[in-house]
N, C-alpha and C. Protein backbone atom coordinates (compact mmCIF):
# COMPACT_ATOMS: atom_id res chain seq x y z
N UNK A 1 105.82 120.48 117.56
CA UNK A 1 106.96 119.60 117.70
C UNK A 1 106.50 118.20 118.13
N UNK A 2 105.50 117.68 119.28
CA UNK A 2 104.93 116.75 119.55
C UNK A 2 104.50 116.46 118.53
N UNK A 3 103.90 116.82 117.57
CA UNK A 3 103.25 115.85 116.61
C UNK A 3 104.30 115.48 115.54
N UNK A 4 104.87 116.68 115.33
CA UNK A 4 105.95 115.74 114.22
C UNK A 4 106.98 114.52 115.30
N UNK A 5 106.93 114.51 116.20
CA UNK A 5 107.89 113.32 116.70
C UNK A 5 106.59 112.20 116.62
N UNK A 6 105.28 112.33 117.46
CA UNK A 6 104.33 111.49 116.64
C UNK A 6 104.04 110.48 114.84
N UNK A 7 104.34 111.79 114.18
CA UNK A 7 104.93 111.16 113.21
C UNK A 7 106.05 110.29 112.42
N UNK A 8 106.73 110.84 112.94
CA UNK A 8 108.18 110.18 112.84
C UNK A 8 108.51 108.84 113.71
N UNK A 9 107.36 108.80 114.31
CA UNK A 9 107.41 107.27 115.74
C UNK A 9 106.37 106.18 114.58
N UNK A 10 105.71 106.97 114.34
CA UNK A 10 104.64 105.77 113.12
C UNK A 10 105.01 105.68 111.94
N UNK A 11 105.70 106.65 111.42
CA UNK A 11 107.01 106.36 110.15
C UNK A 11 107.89 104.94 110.56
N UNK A 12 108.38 105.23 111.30
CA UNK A 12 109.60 104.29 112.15
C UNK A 12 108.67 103.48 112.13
N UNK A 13 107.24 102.47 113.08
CA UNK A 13 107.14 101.57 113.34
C UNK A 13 106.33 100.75 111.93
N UNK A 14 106.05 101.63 111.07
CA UNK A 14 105.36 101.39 110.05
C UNK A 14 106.69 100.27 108.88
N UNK A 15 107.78 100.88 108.94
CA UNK A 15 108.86 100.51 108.18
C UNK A 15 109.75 99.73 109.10
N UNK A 16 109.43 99.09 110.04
CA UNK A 16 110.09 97.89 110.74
C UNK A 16 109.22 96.97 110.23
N UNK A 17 107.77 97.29 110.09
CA UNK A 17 106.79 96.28 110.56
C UNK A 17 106.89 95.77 108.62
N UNK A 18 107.37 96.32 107.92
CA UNK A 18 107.52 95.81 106.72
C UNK A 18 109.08 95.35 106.44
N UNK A 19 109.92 95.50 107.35
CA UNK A 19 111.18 95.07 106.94
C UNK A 19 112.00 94.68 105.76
N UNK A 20 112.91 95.13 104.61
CA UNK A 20 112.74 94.60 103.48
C UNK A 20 114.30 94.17 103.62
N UNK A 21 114.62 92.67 103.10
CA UNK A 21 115.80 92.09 104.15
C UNK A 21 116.56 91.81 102.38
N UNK A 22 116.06 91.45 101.58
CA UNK A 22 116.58 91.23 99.89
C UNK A 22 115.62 92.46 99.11
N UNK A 23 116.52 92.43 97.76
CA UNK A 23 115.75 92.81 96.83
C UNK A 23 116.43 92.58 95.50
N UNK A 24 115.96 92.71 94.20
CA UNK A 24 116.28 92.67 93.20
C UNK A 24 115.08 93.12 92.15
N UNK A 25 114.98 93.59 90.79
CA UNK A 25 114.05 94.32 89.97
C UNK A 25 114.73 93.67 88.36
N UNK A 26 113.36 93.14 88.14
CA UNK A 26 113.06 92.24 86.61
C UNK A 26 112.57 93.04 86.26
N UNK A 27 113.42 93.42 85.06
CA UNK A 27 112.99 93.90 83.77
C UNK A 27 111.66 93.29 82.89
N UNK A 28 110.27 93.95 82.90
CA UNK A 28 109.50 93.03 82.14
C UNK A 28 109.72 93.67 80.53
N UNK A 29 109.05 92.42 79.61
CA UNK A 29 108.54 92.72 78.25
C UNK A 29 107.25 92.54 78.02
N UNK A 30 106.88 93.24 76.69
CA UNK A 30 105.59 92.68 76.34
C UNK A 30 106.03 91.50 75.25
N UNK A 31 105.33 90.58 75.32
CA UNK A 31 105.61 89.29 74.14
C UNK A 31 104.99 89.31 73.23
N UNK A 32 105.42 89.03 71.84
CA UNK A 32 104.96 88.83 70.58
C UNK A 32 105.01 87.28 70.04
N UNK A 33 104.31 87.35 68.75
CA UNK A 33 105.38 85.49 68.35
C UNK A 33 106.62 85.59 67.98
N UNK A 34 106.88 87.04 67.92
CA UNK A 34 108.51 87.06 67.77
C UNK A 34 109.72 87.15 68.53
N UNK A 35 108.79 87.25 70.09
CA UNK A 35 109.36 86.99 71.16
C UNK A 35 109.21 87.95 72.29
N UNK A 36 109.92 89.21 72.60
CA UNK A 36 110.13 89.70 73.75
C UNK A 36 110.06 91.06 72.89
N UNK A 37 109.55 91.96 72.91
CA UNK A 37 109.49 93.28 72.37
C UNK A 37 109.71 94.56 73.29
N UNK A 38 108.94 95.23 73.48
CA UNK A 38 109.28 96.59 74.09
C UNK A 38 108.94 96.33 75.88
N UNK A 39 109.61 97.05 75.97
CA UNK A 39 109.92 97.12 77.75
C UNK A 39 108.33 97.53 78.18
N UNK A 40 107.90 97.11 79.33
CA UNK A 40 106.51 96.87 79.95
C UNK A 40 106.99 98.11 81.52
N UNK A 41 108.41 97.83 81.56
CA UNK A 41 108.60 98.66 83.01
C UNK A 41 109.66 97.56 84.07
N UNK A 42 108.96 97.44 84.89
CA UNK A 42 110.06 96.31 85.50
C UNK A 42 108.79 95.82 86.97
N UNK A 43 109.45 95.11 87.80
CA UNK A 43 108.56 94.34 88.52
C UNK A 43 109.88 93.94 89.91
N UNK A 44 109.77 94.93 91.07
CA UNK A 44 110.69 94.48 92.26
C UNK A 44 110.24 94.05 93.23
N UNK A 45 111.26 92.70 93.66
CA UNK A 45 110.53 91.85 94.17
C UNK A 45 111.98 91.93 96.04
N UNK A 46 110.99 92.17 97.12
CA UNK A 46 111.60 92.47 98.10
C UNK A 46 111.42 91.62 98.72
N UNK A 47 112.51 90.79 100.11
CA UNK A 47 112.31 89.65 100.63
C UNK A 47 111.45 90.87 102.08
N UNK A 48 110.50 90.23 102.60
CA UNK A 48 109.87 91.33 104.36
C UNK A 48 109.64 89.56 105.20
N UNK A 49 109.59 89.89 106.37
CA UNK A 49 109.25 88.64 107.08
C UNK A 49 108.01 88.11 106.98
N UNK A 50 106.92 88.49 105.69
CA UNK A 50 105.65 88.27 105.36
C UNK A 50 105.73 87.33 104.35
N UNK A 51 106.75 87.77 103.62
CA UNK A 51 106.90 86.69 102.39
C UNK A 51 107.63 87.46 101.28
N UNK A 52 107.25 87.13 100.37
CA UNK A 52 107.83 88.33 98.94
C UNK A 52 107.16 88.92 98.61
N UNK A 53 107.94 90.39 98.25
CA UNK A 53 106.71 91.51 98.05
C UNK A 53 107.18 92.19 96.54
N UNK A 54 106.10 92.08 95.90
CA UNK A 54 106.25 92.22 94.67
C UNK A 54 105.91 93.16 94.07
N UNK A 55 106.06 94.64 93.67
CA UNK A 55 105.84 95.87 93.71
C UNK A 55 105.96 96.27 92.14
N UNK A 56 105.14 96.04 91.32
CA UNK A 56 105.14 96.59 89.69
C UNK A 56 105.53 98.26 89.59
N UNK A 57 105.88 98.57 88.74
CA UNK A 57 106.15 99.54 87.85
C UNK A 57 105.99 99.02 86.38
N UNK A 58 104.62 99.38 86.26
CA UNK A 58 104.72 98.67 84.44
C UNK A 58 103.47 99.88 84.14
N UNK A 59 103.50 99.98 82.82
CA UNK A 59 102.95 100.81 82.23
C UNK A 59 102.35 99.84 80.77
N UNK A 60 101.56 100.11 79.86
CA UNK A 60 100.95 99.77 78.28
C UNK A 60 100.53 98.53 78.83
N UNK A 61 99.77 98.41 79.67
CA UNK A 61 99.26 97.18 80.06
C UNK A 61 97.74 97.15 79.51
N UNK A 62 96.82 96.30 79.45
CA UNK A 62 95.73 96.28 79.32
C UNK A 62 94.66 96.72 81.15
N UNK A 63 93.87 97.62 81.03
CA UNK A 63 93.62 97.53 82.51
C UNK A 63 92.58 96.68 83.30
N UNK A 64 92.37 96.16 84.33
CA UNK A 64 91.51 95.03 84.73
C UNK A 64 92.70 94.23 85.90
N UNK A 65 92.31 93.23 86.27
CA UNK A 65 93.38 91.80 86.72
C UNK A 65 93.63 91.06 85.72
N UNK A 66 95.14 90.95 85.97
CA UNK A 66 95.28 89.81 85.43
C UNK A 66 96.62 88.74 85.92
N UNK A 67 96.39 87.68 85.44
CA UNK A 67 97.09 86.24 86.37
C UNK A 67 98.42 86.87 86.01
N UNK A 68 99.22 86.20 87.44
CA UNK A 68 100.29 86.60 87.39
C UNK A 68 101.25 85.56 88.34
N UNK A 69 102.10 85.20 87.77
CA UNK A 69 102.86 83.61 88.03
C UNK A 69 104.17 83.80 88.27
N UNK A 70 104.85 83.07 88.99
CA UNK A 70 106.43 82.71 88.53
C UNK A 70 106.33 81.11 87.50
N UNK A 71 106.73 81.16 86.63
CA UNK A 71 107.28 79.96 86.09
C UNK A 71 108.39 79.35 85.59
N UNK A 72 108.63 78.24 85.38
CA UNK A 72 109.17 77.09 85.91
C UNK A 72 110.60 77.35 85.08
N UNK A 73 110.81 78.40 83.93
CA UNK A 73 112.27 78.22 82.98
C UNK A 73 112.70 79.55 82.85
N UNK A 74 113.86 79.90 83.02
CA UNK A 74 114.59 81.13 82.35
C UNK A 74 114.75 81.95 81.26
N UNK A 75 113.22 81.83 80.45
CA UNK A 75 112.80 82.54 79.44
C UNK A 75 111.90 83.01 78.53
N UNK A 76 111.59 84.11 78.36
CA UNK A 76 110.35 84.35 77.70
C UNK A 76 110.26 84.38 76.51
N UNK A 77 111.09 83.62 75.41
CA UNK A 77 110.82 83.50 73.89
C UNK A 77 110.04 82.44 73.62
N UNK A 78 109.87 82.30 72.10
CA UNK A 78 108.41 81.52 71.41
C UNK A 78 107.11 82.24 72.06
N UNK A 79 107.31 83.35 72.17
CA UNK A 79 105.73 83.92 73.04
C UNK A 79 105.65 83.61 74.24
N UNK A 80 106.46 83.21 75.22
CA UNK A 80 106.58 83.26 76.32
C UNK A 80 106.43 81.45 76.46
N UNK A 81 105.82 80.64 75.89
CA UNK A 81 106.36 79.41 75.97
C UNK A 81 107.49 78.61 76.55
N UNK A 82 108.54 79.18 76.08
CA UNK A 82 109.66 78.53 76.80
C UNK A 82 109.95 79.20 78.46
N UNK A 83 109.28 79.62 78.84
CA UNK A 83 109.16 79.87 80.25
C UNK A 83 108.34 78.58 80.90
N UNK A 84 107.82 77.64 80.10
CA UNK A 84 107.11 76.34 81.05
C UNK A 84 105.83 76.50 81.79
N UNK A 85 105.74 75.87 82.43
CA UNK A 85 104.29 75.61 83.47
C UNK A 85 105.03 76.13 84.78
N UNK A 86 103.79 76.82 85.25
CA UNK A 86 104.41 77.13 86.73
C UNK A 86 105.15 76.62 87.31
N UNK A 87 105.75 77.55 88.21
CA UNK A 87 106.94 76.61 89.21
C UNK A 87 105.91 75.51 90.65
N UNK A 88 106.28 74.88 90.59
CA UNK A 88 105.53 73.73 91.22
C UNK A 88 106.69 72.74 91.92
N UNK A 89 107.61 73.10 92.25
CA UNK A 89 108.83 72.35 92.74
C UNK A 89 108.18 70.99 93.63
N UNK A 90 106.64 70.72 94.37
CA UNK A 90 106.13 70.05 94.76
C UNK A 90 105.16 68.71 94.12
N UNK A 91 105.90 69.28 92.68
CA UNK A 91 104.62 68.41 91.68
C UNK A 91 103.45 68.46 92.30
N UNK A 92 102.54 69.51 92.63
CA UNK A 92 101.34 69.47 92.97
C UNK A 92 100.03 69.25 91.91
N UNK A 93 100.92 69.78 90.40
CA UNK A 93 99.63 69.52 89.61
C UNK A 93 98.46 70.55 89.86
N UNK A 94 98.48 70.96 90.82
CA UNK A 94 97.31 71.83 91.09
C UNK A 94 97.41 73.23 91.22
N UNK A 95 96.47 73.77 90.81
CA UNK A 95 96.42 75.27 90.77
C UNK A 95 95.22 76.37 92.01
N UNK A 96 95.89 76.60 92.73
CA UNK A 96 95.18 76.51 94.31
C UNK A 96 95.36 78.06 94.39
N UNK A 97 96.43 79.23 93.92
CA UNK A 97 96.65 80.25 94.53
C UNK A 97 97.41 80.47 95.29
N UNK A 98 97.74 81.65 95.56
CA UNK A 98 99.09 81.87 96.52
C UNK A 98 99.13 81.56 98.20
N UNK A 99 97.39 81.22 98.16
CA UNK A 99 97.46 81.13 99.78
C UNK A 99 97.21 79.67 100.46
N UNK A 100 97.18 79.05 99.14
CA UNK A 100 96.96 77.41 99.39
C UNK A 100 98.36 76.30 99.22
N UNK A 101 98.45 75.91 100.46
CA UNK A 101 100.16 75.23 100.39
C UNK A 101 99.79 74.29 99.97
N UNK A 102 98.78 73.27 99.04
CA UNK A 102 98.36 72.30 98.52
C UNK A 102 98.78 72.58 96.87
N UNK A 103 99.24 73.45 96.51
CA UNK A 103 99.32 74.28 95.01
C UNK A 103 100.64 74.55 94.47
N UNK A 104 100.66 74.94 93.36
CA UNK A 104 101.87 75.48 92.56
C UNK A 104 102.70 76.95 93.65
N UNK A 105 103.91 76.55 93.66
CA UNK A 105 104.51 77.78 94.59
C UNK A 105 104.09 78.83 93.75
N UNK A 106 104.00 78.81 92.30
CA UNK A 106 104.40 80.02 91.26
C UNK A 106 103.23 80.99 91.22
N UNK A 107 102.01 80.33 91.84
CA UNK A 107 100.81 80.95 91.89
C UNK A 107 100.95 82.51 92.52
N UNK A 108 100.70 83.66 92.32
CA UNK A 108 100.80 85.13 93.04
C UNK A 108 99.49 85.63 93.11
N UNK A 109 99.47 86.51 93.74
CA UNK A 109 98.43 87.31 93.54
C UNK A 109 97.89 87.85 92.36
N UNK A 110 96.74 88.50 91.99
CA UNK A 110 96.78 89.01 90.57
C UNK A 110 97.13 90.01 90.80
N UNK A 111 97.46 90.57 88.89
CA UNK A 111 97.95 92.03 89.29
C UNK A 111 97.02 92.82 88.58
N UNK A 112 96.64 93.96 89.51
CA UNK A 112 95.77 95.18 89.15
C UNK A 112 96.41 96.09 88.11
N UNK A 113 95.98 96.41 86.92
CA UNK A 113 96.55 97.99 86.22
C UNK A 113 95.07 98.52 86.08
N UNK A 114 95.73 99.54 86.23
CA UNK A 114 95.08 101.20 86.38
C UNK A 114 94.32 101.24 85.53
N UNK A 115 93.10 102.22 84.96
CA UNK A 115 92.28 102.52 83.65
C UNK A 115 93.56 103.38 83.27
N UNK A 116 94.42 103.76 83.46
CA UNK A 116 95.70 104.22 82.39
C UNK A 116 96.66 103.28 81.91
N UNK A 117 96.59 102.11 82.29
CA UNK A 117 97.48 100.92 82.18
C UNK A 117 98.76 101.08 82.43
N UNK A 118 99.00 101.38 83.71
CA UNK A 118 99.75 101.47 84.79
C UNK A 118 99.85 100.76 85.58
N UNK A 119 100.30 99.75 86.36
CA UNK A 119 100.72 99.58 87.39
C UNK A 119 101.38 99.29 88.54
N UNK A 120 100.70 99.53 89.49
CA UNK A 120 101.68 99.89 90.99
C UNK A 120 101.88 99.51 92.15
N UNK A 121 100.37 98.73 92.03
CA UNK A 121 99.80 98.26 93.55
C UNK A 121 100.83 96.57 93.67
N UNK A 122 101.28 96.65 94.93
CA UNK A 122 101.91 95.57 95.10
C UNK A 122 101.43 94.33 95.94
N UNK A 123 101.75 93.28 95.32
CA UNK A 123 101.23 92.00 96.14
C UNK A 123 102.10 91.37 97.06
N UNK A 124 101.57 90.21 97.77
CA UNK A 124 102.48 89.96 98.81
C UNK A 124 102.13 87.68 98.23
N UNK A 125 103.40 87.68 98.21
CA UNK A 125 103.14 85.76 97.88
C UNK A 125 103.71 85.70 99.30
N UNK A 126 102.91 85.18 100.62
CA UNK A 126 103.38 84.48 101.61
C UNK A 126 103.98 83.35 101.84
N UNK A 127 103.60 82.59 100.71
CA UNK A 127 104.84 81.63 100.88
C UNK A 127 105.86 80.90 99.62
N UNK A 128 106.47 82.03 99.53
CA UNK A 128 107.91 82.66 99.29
C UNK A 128 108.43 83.63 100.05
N UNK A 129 109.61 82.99 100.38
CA UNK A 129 110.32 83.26 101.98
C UNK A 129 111.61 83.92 101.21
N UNK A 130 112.31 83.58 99.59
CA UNK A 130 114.04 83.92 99.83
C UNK A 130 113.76 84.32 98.24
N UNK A 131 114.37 85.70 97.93
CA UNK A 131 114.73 85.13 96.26
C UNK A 131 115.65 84.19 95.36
N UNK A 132 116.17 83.76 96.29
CA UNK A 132 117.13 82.66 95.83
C UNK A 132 116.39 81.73 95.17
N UNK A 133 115.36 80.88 96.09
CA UNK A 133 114.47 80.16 95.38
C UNK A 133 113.50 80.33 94.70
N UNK A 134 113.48 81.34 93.53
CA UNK A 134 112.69 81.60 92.86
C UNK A 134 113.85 82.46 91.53
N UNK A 135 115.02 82.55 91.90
CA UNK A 135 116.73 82.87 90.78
C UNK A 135 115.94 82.08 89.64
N UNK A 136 116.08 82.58 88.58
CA UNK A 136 116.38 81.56 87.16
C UNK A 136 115.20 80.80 86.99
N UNK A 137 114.07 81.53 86.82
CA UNK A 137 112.71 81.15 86.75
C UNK A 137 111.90 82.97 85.42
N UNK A 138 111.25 82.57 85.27
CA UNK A 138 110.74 83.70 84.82
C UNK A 138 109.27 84.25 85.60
N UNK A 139 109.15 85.16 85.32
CA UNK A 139 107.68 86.36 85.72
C UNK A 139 107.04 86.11 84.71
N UNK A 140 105.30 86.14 85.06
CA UNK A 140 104.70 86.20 83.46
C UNK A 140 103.40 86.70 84.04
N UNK A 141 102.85 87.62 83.00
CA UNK A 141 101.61 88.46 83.26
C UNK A 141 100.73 87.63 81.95
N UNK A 142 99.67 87.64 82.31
CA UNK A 142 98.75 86.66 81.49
C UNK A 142 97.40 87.56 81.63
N UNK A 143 97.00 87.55 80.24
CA UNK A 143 95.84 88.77 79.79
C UNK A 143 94.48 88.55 80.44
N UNK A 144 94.41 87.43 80.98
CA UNK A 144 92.68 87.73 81.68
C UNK A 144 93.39 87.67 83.24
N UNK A 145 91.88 87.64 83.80
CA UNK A 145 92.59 87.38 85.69
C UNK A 145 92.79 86.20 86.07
N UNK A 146 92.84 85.90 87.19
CA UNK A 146 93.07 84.45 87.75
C UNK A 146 92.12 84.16 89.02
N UNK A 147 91.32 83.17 88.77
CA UNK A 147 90.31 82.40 89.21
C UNK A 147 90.79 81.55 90.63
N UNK A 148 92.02 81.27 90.84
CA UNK A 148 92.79 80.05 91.56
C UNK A 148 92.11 79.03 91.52
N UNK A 149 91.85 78.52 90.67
CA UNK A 149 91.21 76.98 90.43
C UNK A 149 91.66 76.18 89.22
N UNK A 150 91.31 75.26 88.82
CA UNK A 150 91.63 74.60 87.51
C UNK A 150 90.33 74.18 86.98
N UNK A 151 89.32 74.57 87.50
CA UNK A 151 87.84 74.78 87.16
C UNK A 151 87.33 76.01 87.19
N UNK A 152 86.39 76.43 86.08
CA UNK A 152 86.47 75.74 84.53
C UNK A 152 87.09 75.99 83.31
N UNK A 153 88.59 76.48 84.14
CA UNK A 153 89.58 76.49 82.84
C UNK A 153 91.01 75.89 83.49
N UNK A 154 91.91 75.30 82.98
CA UNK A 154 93.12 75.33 83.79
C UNK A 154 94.15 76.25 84.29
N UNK A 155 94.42 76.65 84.76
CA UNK A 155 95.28 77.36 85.23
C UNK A 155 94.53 78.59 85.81
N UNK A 156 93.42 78.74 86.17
CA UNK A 156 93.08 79.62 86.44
C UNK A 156 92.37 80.47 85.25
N UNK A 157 92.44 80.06 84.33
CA UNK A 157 91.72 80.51 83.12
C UNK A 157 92.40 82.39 82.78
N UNK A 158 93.65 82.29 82.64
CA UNK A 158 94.29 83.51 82.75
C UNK A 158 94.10 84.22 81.24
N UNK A 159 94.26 83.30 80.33
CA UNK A 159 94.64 83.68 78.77
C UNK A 159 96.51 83.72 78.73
N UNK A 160 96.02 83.84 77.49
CA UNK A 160 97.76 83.96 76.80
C UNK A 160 98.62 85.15 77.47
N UNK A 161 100.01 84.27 77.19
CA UNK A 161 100.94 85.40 77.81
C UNK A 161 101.12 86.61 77.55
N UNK A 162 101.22 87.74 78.18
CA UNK A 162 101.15 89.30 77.60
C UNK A 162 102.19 89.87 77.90
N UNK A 163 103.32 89.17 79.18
CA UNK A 163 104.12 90.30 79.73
C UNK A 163 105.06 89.19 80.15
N UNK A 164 106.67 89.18 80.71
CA UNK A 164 107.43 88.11 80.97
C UNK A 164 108.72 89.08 80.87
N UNK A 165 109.45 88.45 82.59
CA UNK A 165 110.47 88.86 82.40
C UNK A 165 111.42 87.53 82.99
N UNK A 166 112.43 87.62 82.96
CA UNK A 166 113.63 86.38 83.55
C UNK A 166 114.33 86.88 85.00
N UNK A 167 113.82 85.76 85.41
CA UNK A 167 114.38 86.57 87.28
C UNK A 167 116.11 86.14 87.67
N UNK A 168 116.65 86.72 87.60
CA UNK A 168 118.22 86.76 87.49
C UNK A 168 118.55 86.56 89.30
């Protein structure tokens, strides 16, 4: 009996210490040049007092890292094009990563899939505080990883868009 109340005390302090205060779940696609094709899974994004926590469920992915952004428009057609250049509400111009406040807000962590091309593992962007400010922007998964630099490719040298959903 002591140990299951043991447990149940580090259950409890484990799930304060992540607090999840918003949430909402984007539907991703995979992109073609014909636009938005078959469902990828979805991508939920929870407000915790750490920042936003961004928790994939996607599957037919390629496996490895790869860059993974908010950007700047409400859509993933023309191949994900009309989704824009990162969100950068600071005109920073620069591509720094999620942990550099000198940089594009849109910058995230990369995202890991599985050697089954799955994935699950979730990132944390610390500074993104609300989903409000990040409403009416799109998600976009980009086929290589991300470098956080603009040397010696721009943007992190991610490759073309592979995955994109519209954050409602």
């Amino acid at each position: 009996m002591l140990k299951l109340r043991f447990l149940f005390f580090g259950l409890s302090c484990t799930l304060s210490a992540i607090s999840v205060f918003g949430n909402i779940s984007v539907p991703m696609h995979d992109i073609s040049k014909s636009g938005t094709n078959s469902s990828l899974g979805s991508i939920s994004i929870h407000e915790t007092k750490y920042g936003l926590l961004f928790t994939p469920h996607l599957h037919k992915l390629k496996p490895g890292l790869h860059g993974f952004h908010i950007h700047q428009n409400p859509s993933c057609s023309s191949s994900g094009k009309d989704a824009g250049a990162h969100f950068d509400p600071k005109n920073t111009n620069k591509h720094l990563g999620p942990f550099n406040d000198s940089g594009h807000l849109g910058d995230l962590p990369v995202l890991y899939v599985n050697p089954d091309g799955t994935a699950t593992v979730p990132v944390l962007a610390p500074r993104l505080k609300n989903i409000k400010d990040i409403e009416h922007r799109s998600l976009m998964i980009h086929d290589g990883g991300d470098n956080y630099s603009d040397i010696p490719e721009k943007l992190g040298g991610g490759g073309h868009r592979i995955g994109c959903g519209v954050i409602k």
